[in-house]
Protein backbone atom coordinates (compact mmCIF):
# COMPACT_ATOMS: atom_id res chain seq x y z
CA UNK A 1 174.18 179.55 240.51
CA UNK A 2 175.91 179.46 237.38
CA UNK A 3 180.12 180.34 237.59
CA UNK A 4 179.39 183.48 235.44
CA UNK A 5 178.38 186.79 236.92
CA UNK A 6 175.28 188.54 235.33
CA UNK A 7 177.32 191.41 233.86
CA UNK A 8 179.60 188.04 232.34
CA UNK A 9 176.37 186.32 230.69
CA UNK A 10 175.15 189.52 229.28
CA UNK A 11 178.27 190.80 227.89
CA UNK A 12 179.30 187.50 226.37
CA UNK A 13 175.44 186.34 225.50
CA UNK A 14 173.62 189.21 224.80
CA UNK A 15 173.33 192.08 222.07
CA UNK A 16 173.23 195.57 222.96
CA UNK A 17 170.20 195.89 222.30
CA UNK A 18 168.64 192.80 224.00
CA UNK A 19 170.66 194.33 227.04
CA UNK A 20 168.87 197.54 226.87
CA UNK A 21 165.73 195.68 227.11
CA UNK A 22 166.71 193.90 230.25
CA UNK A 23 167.80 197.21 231.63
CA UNK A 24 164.19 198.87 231.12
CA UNK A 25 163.16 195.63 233.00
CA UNK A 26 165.80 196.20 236.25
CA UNK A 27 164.91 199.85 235.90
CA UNK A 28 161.34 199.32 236.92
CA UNK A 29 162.20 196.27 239.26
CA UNK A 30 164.85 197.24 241.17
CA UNK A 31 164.53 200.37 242.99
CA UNK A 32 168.35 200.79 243.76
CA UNK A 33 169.33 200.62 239.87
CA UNK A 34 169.30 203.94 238.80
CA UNK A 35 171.83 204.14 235.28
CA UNK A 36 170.85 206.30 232.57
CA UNK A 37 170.55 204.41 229.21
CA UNK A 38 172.84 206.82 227.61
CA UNK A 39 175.54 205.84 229.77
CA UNK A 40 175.48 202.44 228.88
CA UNK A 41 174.45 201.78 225.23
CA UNK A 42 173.76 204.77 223.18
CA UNK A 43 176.48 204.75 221.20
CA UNK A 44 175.99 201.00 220.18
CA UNK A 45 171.94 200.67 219.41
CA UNK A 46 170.30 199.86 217.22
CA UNK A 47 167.07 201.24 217.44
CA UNK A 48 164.73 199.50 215.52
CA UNK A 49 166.21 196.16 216.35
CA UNK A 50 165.60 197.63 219.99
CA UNK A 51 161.95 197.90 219.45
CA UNK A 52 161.90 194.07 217.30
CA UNK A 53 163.49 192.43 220.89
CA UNK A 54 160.22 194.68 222.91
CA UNK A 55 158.16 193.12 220.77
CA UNK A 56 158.73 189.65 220.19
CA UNK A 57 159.86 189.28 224.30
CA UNK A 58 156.12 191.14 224.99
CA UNK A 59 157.99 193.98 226.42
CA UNK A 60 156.76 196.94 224.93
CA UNK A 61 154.80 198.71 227.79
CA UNK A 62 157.30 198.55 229.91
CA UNK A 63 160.55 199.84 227.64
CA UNK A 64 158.29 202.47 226.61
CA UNK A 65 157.25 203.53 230.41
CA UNK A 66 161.18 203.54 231.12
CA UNK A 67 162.55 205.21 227.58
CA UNK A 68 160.01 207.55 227.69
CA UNK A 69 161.41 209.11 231.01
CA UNK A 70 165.06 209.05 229.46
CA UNK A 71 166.23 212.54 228.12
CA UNK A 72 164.20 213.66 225.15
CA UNK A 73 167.15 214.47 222.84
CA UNK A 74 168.89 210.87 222.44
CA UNK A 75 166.14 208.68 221.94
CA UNK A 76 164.39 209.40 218.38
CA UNK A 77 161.02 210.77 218.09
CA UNK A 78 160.04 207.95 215.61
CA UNK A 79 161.59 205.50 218.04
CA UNK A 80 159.13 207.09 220.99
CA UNK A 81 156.06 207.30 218.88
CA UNK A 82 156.32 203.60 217.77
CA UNK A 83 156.69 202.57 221.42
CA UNK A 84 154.05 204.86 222.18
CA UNK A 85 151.25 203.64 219.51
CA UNK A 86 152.14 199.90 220.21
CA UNK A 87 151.55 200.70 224.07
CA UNK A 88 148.05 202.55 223.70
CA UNK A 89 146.80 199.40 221.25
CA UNK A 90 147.98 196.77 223.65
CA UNK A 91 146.28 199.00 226.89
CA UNK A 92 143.07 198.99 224.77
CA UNK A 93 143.55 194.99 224.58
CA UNK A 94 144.00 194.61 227.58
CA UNK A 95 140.99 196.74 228.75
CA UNK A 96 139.08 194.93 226.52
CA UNK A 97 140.05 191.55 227.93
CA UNK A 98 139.18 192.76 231.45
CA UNK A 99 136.11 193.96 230.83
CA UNK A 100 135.04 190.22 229.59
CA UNK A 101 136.58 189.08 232.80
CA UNK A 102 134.51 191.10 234.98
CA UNK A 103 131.42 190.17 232.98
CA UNK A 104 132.53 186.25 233.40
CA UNK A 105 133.32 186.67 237.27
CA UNK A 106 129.86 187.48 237.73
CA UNK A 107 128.28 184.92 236.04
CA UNK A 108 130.59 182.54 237.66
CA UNK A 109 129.36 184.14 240.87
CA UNK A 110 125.79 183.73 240.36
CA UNK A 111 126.06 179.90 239.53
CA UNK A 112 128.56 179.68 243.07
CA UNK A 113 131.28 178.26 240.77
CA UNK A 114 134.92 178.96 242.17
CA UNK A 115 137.17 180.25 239.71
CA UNK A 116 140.47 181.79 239.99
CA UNK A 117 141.78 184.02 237.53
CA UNK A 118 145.96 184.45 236.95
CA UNK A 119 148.51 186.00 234.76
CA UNK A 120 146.79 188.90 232.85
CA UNK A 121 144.96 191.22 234.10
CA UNK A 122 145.10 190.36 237.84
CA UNK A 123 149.42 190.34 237.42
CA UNK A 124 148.96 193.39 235.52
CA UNK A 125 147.39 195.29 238.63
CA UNK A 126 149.00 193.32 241.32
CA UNK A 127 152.69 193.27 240.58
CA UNK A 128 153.29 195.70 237.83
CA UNK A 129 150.54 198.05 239.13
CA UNK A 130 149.64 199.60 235.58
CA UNK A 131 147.28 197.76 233.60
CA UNK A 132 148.70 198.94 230.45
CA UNK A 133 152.47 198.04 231.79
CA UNK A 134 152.31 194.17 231.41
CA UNK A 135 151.66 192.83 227.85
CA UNK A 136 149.07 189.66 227.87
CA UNK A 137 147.20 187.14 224.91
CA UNK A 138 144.43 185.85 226.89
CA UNK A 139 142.51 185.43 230.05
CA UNK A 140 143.48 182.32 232.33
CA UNK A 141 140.91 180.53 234.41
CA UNK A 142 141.46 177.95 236.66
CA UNK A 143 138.20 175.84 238.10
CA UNK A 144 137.64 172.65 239.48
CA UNK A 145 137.37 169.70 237.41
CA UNK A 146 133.73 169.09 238.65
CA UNK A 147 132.42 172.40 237.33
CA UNK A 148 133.57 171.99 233.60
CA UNK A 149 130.47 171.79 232.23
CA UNK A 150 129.33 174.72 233.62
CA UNK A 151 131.95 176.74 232.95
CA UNK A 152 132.25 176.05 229.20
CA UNK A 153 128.35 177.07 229.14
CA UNK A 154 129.02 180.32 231.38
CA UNK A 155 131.75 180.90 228.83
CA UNK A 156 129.88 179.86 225.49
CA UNK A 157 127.11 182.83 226.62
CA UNK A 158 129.81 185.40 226.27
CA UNK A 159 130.14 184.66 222.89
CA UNK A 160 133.36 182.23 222.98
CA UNK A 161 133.37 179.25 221.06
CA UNK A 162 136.05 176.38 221.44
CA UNK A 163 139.00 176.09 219.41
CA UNK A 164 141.20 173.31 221.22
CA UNK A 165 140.91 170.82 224.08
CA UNK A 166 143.65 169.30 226.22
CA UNK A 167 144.02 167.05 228.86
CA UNK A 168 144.75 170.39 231.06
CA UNK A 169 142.71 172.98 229.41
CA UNK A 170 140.39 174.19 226.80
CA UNK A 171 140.91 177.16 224.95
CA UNK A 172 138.13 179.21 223.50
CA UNK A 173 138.39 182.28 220.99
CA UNK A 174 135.72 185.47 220.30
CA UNK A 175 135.00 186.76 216.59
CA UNK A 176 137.21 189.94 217.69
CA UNK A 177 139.82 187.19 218.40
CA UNK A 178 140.25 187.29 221.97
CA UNK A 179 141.10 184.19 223.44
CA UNK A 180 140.61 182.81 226.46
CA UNK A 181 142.27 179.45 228.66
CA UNK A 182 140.01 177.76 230.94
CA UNK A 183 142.34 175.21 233.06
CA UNK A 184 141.17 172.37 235.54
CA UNK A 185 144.92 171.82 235.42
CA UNK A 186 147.75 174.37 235.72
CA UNK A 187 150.29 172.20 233.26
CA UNK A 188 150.11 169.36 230.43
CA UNK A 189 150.83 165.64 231.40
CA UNK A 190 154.96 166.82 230.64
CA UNK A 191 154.97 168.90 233.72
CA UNK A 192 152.85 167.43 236.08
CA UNK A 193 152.00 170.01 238.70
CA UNK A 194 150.30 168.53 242.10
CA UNK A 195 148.85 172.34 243.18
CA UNK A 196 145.28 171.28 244.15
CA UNK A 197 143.07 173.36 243.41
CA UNK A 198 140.97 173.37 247.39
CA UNK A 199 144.94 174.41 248.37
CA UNK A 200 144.66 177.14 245.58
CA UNK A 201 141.05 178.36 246.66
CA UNK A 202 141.99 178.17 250.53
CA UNK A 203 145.29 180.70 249.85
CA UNK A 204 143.78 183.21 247.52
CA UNK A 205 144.11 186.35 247.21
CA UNK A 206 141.57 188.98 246.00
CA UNK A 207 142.23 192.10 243.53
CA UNK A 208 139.94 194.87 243.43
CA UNK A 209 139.17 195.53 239.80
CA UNK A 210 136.30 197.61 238.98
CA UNK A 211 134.23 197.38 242.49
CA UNK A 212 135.02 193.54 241.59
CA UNK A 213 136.95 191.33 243.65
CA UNK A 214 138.53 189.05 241.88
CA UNK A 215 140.11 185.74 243.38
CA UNK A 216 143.42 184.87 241.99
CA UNK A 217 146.64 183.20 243.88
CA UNK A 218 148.39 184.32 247.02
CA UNK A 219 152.07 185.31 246.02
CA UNK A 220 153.59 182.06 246.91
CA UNK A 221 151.34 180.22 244.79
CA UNK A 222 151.76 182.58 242.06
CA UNK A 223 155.67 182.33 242.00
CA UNK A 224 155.64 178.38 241.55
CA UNK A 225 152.79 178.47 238.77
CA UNK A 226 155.14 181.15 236.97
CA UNK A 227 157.97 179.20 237.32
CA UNK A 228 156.13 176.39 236.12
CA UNK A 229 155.23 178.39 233.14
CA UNK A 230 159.00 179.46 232.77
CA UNK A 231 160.63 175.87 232.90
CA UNK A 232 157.63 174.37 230.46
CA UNK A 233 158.63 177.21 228.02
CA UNK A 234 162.29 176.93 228.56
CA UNK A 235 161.70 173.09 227.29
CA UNK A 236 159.77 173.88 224.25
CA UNK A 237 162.17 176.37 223.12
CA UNK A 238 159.81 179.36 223.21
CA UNK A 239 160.83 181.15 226.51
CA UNK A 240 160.84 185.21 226.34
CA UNK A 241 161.82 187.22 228.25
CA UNK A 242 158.44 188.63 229.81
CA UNK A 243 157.67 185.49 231.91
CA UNK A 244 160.84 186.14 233.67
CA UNK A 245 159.73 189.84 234.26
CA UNK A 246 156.54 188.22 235.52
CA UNK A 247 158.51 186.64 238.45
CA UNK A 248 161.12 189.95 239.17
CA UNK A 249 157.75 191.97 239.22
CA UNK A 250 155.85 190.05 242.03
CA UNK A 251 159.02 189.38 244.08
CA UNK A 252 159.77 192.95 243.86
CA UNK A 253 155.84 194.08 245.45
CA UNK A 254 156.00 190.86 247.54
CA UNK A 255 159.36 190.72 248.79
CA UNK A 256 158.35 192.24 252.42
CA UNK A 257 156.06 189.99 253.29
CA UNK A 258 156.73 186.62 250.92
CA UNK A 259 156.96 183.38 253.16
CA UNK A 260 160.06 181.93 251.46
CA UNK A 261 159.44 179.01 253.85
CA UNK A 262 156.51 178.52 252.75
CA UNK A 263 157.10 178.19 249.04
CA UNK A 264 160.23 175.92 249.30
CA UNK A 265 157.98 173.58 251.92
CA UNK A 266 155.05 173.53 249.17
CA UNK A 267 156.97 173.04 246.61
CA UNK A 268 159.26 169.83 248.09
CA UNK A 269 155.06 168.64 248.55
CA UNK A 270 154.41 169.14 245.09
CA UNK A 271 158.00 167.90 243.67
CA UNK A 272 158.09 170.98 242.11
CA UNK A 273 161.33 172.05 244.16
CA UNK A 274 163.25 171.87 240.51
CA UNK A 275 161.30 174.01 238.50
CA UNK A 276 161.19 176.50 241.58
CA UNK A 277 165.11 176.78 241.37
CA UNK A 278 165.54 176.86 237.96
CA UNK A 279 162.76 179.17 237.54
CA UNK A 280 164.65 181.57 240.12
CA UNK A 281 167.92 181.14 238.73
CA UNK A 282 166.72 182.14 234.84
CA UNK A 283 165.42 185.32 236.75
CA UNK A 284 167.98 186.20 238.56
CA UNK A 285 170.47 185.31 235.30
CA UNK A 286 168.80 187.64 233.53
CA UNK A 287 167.67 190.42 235.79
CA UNK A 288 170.17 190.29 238.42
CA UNK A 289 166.75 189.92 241.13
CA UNK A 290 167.54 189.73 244.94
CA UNK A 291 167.19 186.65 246.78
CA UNK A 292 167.31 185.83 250.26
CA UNK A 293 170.12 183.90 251.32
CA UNK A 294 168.52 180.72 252.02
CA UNK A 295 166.89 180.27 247.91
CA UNK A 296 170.78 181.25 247.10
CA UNK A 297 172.14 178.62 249.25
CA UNK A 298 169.95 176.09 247.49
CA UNK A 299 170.75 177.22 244.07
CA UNK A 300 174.56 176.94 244.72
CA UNK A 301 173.77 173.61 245.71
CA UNK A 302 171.78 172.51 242.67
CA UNK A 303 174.48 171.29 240.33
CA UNK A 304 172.73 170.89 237.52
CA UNK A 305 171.20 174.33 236.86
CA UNK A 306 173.94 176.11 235.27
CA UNK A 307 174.17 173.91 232.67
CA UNK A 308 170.42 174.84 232.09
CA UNK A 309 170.39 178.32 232.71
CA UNK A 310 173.46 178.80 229.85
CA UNK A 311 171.41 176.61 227.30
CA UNK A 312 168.35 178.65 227.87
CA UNK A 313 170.55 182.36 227.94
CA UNK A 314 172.65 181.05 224.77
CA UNK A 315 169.11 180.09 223.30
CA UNK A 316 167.27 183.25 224.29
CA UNK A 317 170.06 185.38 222.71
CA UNK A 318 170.29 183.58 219.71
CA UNK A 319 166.40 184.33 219.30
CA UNK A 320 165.66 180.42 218.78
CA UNK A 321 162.43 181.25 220.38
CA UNK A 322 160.00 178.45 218.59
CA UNK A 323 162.65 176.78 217.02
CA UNK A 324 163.30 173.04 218.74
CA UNK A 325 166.44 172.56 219.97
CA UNK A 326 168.21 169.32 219.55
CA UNK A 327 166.12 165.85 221.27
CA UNK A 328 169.16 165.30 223.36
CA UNK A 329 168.75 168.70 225.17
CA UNK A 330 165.62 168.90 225.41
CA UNK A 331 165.45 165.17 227.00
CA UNK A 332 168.33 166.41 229.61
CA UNK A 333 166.53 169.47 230.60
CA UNK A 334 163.05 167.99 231.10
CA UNK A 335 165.10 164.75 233.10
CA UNK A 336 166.79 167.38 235.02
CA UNK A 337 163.39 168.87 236.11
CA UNK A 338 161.71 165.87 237.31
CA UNK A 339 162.10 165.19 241.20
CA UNK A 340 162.59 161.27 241.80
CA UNK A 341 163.51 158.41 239.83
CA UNK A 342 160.82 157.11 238.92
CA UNK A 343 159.33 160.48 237.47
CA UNK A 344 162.59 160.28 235.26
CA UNK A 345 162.23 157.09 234.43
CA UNK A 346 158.11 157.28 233.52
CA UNK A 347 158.93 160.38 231.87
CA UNK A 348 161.58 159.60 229.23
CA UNK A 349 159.16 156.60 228.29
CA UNK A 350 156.07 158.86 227.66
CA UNK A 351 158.71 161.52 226.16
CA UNK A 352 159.67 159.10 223.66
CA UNK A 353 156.32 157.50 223.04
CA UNK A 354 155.09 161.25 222.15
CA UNK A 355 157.94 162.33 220.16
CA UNK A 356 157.98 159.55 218.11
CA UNK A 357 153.86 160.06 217.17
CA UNK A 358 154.76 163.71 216.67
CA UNK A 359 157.35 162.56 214.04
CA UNK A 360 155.15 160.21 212.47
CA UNK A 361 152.79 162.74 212.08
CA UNK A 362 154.37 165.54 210.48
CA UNK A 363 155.29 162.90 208.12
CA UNK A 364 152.11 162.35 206.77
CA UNK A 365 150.96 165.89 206.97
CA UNK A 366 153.61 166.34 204.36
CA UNK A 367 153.18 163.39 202.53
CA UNK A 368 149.94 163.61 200.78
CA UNK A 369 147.88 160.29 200.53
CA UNK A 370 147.68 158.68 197.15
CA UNK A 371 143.69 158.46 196.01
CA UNK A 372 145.24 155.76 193.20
C-alpha cells in the first residue's frame, strides 16, 4: 500500500469538501465510523461546491441519506432541498430503468436466453440496499455471444434502437433517453478480461426484484468486474468516485461470507490479479475499507501500486475527470496492469497502433476537406 496514511492523502490531496463527500461514503460503509460532520468540516465548506463534487462523482443519494440525518441547524435548508429534489429525480430514474428490466427479463425468459444483469439496479438492492441510494446511467446485460441476435431483437421490441457497436458491447438508447449496454464481453480489447461467461452463469446469484428473480454475479465475481471497471476508468482519466463506493458497498454486505480465496485464485486464472489489487488499493485509499490480512499482504508486496494509486488520487482531486493525462502515464499505468510479458509487450504495440489512428483522426475532424 502506498507510504501515506489515508488521513495523509486526504489532507494533502483532497478539498474539504471532496472530504466531506468521502465521509458520507465511510458513514454508510463502515459501521464503526460514527463522526459528526460538524466536527470535522463545518467551519471550512463550501456548500455548493459540496453538492458540485455529489454530483459529478454520482454521489448524491447517498450524501443526502447521510446529511439529511446530521443536525438540522448547520446544514442549510437550500443545501437539503437541492440534495433532496436531485435524489427523488434520480429514484424516479432509476425506477424507471427497472421496470424495463423486469419487462426484458421476461422476454429473455420466454426465448430460454441466459442473461445476467450487473451494476444498476441489482447493486442498488444488493449492496446498498435502497434503490434510490446508488446513482446509475443505464442497464448492463451480459449474454452469450451465441444469443446476440436474439437479444438485440428482444431488446429492439422494447422500443430501443442502437446507437453504437463495439467489439464488447452494443449500446442502445429509448426516445425518453434511457440507455441500455448489452455486453457479450465485460471489457474492450485494452482490458482483456478472461471471465467466461458458463463460469459467470454457473456462480450467479439471484435478486428478488418485484416477484422477479433476477440473475446477476455472485460477490466474488462482482468485485473483479468492478475493479475491472475501476482500473479501465482510472486509465482513461474519467474515474469518480462512485465506482469505488461500488466496491466498499458490496465488501461491506459481503464481508462475512466473501471467499477471499476464491477471488485471488480466479483472478491469478484470469490474469486479472493486477487490476484486483489496484482496484482494492484505490478503495481502500480513498475510503479507508477493511481488508483481510492476506489482500493487505499482497498489496504491500505489489510495488508498483502506489505510484498508481497517487496519480489517480492527485488526478481525482484535481477533478481531471475526462481530461487525458499525459501518453507517458497513461502507457505506464495500463503496462503496469497487464500480467506477463508478452501482454505488455502485445499491448504497447496495439496501444500505439490505436493512439496514433485516434490522432490522425481528430486531425481531420478538424481539418475540413477542401471540395476545390
Amino acid at each position: 500500500m502506498p507510504k501515506l496514511s489515508v488521513p495523509d492523502i486526504h489532507s494533502q490531496y483532497l478539498c474539504p469538501e471532496l472530504q466531506a463527500v468521502l465521509w458520507c461514503a465511510k458513514i454508510k460503509f463502515q459501521k464503526a465510523f460514527s463522526y459528526r460532520l460538524t466536527d470535522i468540516f463545518l467551519p471550512s465548506l463550501n456548500w455548493d461546491k459540496l453538492l458540485y463534487y455529489a454530483q459529478v462523482h454520482a454521489l448524491t443519494p447517498l450524501v443526502h441519506e447521510v446529511i439529511a440525518s446530521q443536525p438540522q441547524s448547520v446544514i442549510p435548508i437550500n443545501i437539503l432541498k437541492a440534495l433532496a429534489e436531485r435524489r427523488r429525480a434520480i429514484a424516479y430514474h432509476n425506477l424507471q430503468c427497472t421496470h424495463d428490466l423486469l419487462l426484458l427479463h421476461k422476454e429473455f425468459k420466454k426465448q430460454s436466453i441466459r442473461v445476467i444483469s450487473y451494476k444498476g439496479p441489482l447493486l442498488a438492492i444488493s449492496s446498498y440496499g435502497n434503490l434510490s441510494l446508488r446513482e446509475f446511467g443505464d442497464l448492463d446485460l451480459l449474454i452469450d455471444k451465441r444469443d446476440i441476435k436474439k437479444s438485440v431483437d428482444i431488446i429492439a421490441a422494447k422500443g430501443y434502437r442502437i446507437t453504437s457497436r463495439y467489439s464488447w458491447e452494443i449500446t442502445f438508447t429509448k426516445e425518453d433517453k434511457k440507455e441500455l449496454d448489452l455486453h457479450y464481453s465485460l471489457s474492450p480489447w485494452t482490458f482483456p478480461v478472461s471471465l467466461f461467461f458458463d463460469c459467470l452463469w454457473e456462480h450467479a446469484h439471484r435478486v428478488r426484484i418485484a416477484d422477479e428473480d433476477i440473475v446477476t454475479f455472485c460477490p466474488e465475481h462482482n468485485l473483479m468486474v468492478l475493479c475491472v471497471q475501476v482500473s479501465k476508468d482510472a486509465w482513461e482519466d474519467r474515474l469518480t468516485l462512485n465506482k469505488l463506493c461500488d466496491i466498499a458497498a458490496l465488501l461491506s454486505v459481503s464481508h462475512q461470507q466473501f471467499n477471499w480465496f476464491y477471488v485471488l485464485h480466479e483472478a491469478a486464472l484470469c490474469r486479472l490479479s493486477r487490476i484486483l489489487y489496484f482496484g482494492l488499493a484505490l478503495t481502500k485509499a480513498f475510503l479507508d475499507i477493511k481488508l483481510p490480512a492476506l489482500i493487505l499482504k499482497e498489496l504491500r508486496q505489489q510495488s508498483w501500486i502506489e505510484k498508481g494509486v497517487l496519480q489517480t488520487v492527485y488526478r481525482v482531486a484535481a477533478l481531471k475527470i475526462g481530461k487525458k493525462s499525459g501518453f507517458f502515464h497513461r502507457m505506464q499505468l495500463h503496462f503496469f496492469l497487464q500480467e506477463s510479458l508478452l501482454g505488455k509487450a502485445s499491448q504497447v504495440g496495439m496501444l500505439l497502433t490505436r493512439l496514433k489512428w485516434e490522432q490522425k483522426k481528430i486531425i481531420h475532424e478538424k481539418i475540413p476537406y477542401s471540395k476545390n
